[in-house]
Protein backbone atom coordinates (compact mmCIF):
# COMPACT_ATOMS: atom_id res chain seq x y z
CA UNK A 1 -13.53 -1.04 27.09
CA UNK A 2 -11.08 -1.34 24.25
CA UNK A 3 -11.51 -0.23 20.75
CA UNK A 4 -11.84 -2.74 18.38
CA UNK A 5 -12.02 -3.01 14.55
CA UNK A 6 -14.20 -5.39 12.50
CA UNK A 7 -14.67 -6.48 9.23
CA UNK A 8 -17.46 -4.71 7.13
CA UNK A 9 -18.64 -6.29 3.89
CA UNK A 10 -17.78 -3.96 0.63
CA UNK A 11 -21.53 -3.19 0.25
CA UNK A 12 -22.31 -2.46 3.90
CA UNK A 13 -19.48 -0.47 3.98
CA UNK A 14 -20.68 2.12 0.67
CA UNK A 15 -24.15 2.16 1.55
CA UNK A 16 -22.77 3.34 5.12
CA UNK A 17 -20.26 6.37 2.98
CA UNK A 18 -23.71 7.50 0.99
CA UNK A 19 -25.67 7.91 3.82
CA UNK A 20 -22.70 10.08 5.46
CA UNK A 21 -22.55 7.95 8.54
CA UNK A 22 -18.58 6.78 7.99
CA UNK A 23 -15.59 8.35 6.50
CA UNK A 24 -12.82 5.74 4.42
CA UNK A 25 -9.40 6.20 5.33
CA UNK A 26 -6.75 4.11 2.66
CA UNK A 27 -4.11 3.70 4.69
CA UNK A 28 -1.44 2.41 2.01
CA UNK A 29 1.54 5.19 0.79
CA UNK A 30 0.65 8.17 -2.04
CA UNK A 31 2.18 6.06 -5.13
CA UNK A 32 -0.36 2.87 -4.10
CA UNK A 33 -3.13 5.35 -3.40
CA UNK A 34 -2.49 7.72 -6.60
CA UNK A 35 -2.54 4.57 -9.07
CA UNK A 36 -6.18 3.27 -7.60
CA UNK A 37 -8.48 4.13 -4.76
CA UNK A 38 -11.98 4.20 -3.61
CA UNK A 39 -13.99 7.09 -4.91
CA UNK A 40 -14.10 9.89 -1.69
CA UNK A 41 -11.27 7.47 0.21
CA UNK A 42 -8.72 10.03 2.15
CA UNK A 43 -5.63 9.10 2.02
CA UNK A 44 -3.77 8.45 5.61
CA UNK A 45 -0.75 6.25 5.23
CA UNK A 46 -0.37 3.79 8.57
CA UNK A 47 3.10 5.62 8.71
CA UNK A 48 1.77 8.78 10.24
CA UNK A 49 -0.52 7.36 12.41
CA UNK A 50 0.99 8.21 15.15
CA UNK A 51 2.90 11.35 14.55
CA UNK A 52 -0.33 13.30 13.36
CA UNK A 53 -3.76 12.12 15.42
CA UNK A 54 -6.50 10.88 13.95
CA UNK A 55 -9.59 13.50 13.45
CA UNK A 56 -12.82 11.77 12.53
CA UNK A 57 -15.55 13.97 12.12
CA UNK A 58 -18.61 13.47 14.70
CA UNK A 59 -21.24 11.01 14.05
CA UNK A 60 -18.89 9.31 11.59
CA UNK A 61 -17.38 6.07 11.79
CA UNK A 62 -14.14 5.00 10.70
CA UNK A 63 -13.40 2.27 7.94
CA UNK A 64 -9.56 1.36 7.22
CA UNK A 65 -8.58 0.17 4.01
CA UNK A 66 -5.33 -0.58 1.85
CA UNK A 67 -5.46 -3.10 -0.90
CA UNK A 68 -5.81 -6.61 0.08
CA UNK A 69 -7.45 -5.90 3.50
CA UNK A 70 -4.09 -7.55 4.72
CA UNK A 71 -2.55 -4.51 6.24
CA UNK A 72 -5.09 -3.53 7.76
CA UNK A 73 -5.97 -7.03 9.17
CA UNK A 74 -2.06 -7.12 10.32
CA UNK A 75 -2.54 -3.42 11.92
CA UNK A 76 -5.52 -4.01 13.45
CA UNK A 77 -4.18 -3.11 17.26
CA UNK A 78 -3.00 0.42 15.92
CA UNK A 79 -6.01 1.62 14.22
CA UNK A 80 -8.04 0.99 17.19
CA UNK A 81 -5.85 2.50 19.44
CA UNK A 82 -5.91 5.60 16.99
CA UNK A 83 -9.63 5.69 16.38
CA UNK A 84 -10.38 5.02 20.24
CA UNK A 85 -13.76 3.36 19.85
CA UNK A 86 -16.11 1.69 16.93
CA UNK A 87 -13.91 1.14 13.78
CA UNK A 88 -13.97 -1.38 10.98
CA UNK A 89 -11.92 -2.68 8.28
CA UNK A 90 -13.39 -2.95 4.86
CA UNK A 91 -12.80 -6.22 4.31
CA UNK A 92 -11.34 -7.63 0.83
CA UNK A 93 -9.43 -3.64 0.78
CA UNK A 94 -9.52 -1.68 -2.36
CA UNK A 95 -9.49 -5.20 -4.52
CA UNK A 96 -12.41 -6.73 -2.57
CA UNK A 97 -14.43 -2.95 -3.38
CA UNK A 98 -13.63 -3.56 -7.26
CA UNK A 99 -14.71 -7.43 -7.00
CA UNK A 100 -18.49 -5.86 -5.53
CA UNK A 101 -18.54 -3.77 -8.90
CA UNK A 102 -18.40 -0.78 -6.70
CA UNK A 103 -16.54 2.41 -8.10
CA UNK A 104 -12.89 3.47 -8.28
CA UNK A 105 -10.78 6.08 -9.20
CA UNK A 106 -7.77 4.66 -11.37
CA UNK A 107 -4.99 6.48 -13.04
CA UNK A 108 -3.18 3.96 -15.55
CA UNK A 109 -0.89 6.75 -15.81
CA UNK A 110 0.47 6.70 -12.24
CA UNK A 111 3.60 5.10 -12.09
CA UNK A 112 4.12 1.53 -10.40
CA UNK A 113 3.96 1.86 -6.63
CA UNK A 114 7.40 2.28 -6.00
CA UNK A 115 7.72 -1.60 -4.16
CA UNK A 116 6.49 -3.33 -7.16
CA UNK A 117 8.59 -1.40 -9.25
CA UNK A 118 12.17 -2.97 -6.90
CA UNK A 119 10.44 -6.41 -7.30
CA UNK A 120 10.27 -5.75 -10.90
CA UNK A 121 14.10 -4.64 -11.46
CA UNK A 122 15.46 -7.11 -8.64
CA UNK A 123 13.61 -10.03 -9.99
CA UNK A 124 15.20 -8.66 -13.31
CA UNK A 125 18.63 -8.73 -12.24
CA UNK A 126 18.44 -12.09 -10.57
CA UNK A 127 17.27 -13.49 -13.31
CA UNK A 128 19.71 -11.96 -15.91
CA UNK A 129 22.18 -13.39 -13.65
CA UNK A 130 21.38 -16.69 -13.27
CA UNK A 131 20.98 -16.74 -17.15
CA UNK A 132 24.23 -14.70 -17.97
CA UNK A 133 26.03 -16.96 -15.11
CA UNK A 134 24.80 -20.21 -17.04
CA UNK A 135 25.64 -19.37 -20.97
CA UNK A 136 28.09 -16.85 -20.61
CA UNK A 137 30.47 -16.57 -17.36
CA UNK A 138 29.91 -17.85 -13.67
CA UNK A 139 31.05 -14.49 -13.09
CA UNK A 140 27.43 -13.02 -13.66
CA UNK A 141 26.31 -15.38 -10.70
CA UNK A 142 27.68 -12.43 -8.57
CA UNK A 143 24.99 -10.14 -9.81
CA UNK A 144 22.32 -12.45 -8.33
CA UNK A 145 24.00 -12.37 -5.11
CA UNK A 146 24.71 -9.18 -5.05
CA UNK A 147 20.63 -8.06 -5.35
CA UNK A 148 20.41 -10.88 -2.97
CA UNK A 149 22.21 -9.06 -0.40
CA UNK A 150 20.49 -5.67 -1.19
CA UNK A 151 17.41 -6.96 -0.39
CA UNK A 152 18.59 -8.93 2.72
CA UNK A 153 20.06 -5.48 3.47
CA UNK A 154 16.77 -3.65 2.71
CA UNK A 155 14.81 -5.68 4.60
CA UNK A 156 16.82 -5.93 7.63
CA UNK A 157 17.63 -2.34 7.86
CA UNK A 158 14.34 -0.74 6.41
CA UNK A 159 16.69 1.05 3.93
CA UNK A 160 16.31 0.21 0.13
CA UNK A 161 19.12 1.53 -2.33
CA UNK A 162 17.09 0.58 -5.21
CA UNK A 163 13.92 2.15 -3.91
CA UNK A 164 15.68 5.50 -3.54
CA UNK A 165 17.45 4.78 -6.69
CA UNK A 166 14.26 4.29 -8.69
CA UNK A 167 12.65 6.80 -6.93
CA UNK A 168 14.35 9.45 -8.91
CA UNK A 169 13.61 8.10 -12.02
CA UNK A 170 11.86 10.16 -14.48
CA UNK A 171 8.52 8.44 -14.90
CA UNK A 172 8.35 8.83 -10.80
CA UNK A 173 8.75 12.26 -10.75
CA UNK A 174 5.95 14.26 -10.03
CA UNK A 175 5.05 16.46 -13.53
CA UNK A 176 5.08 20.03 -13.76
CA UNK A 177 2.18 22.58 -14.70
């Protein structure tokens, strides 16, 4: 028999975490799941999956999340070959949780997850671009391009210059005691 994953309704899913019967793993990166989660969610980003097993505690059953309930949807075939056997999805993610009025844990003061943050500045710069190329030189059309083939580059390669640049930014940096 294979293991298979199906959707579970926000409310089916929480009144299945009070009674203890299922554990919630968020599988989206730290910087999504530090800015806002599901109260008692663990964090286990789908990027270690397979490089550190699965352990669900006995008599428990596993519900994936992330925000949208799109990742999870597209990863489907992964997190039941990690859990094995009965799994779900919590369908609607983290924003379908906050549409049932159920409770989160938010920290406004969490930086942008890091993605939104290059969409942000490269949507910026493309912009500026096509504005600076227009009124002031057709020079400044080079910027857009240039972003343009960073993110063609990023996305071929995995690799994103900005990401790593913005990623040492000070408001990204973890704080000190």
């Amino acid at each position: 028999m294979t293991a298979q994953l199906t959707p579970l309704d926000p409310k089916d899913a929480a009144d299945l975490l009070t009674r203890g019967q299922a554990i919630l793993l968020d599988i989206r990166e730290p910087d999504e799941f530090a800015r806002r989660h599901v109260k008692g969610a663990r964090l286990r980003p789908l990027a270690t999956l397979e490089a550190d097993p699965l352990q669900i505690p006995k008599g428990q059953i596993p519900i994936f999340t992330c925000r949208s309930g799109m990742r999870t949807a597209a990863n489907c075939d992964r997190l039941a070959a990690a859990v094995g056997g009965r799994g779900h999805i919590l369908a609607g993610g983290v924003d379908g949780w906050a549409a049932a009025g159920l409770p989160l844990v938010e920290n406004r003061k969490a930086p942008l997850e890091l993605m939104r943050q290059v969409q942000i500045v490269a949507g910026s710069l493309v912009l500026a671009g096509v504005i600076l190329g227009f009124l002031v030189h057709p020079g400044f059309f080079g910027l857009s391009a240039f972003v343009g083939a960073g993110l063609t580059f990023a996305g071929a390669t995995g690799f994103c210059g900005m990401a790593r640049l913005l990623a040492l930014a000070p408001w990204n940096r973890p704080a000190r005691a």
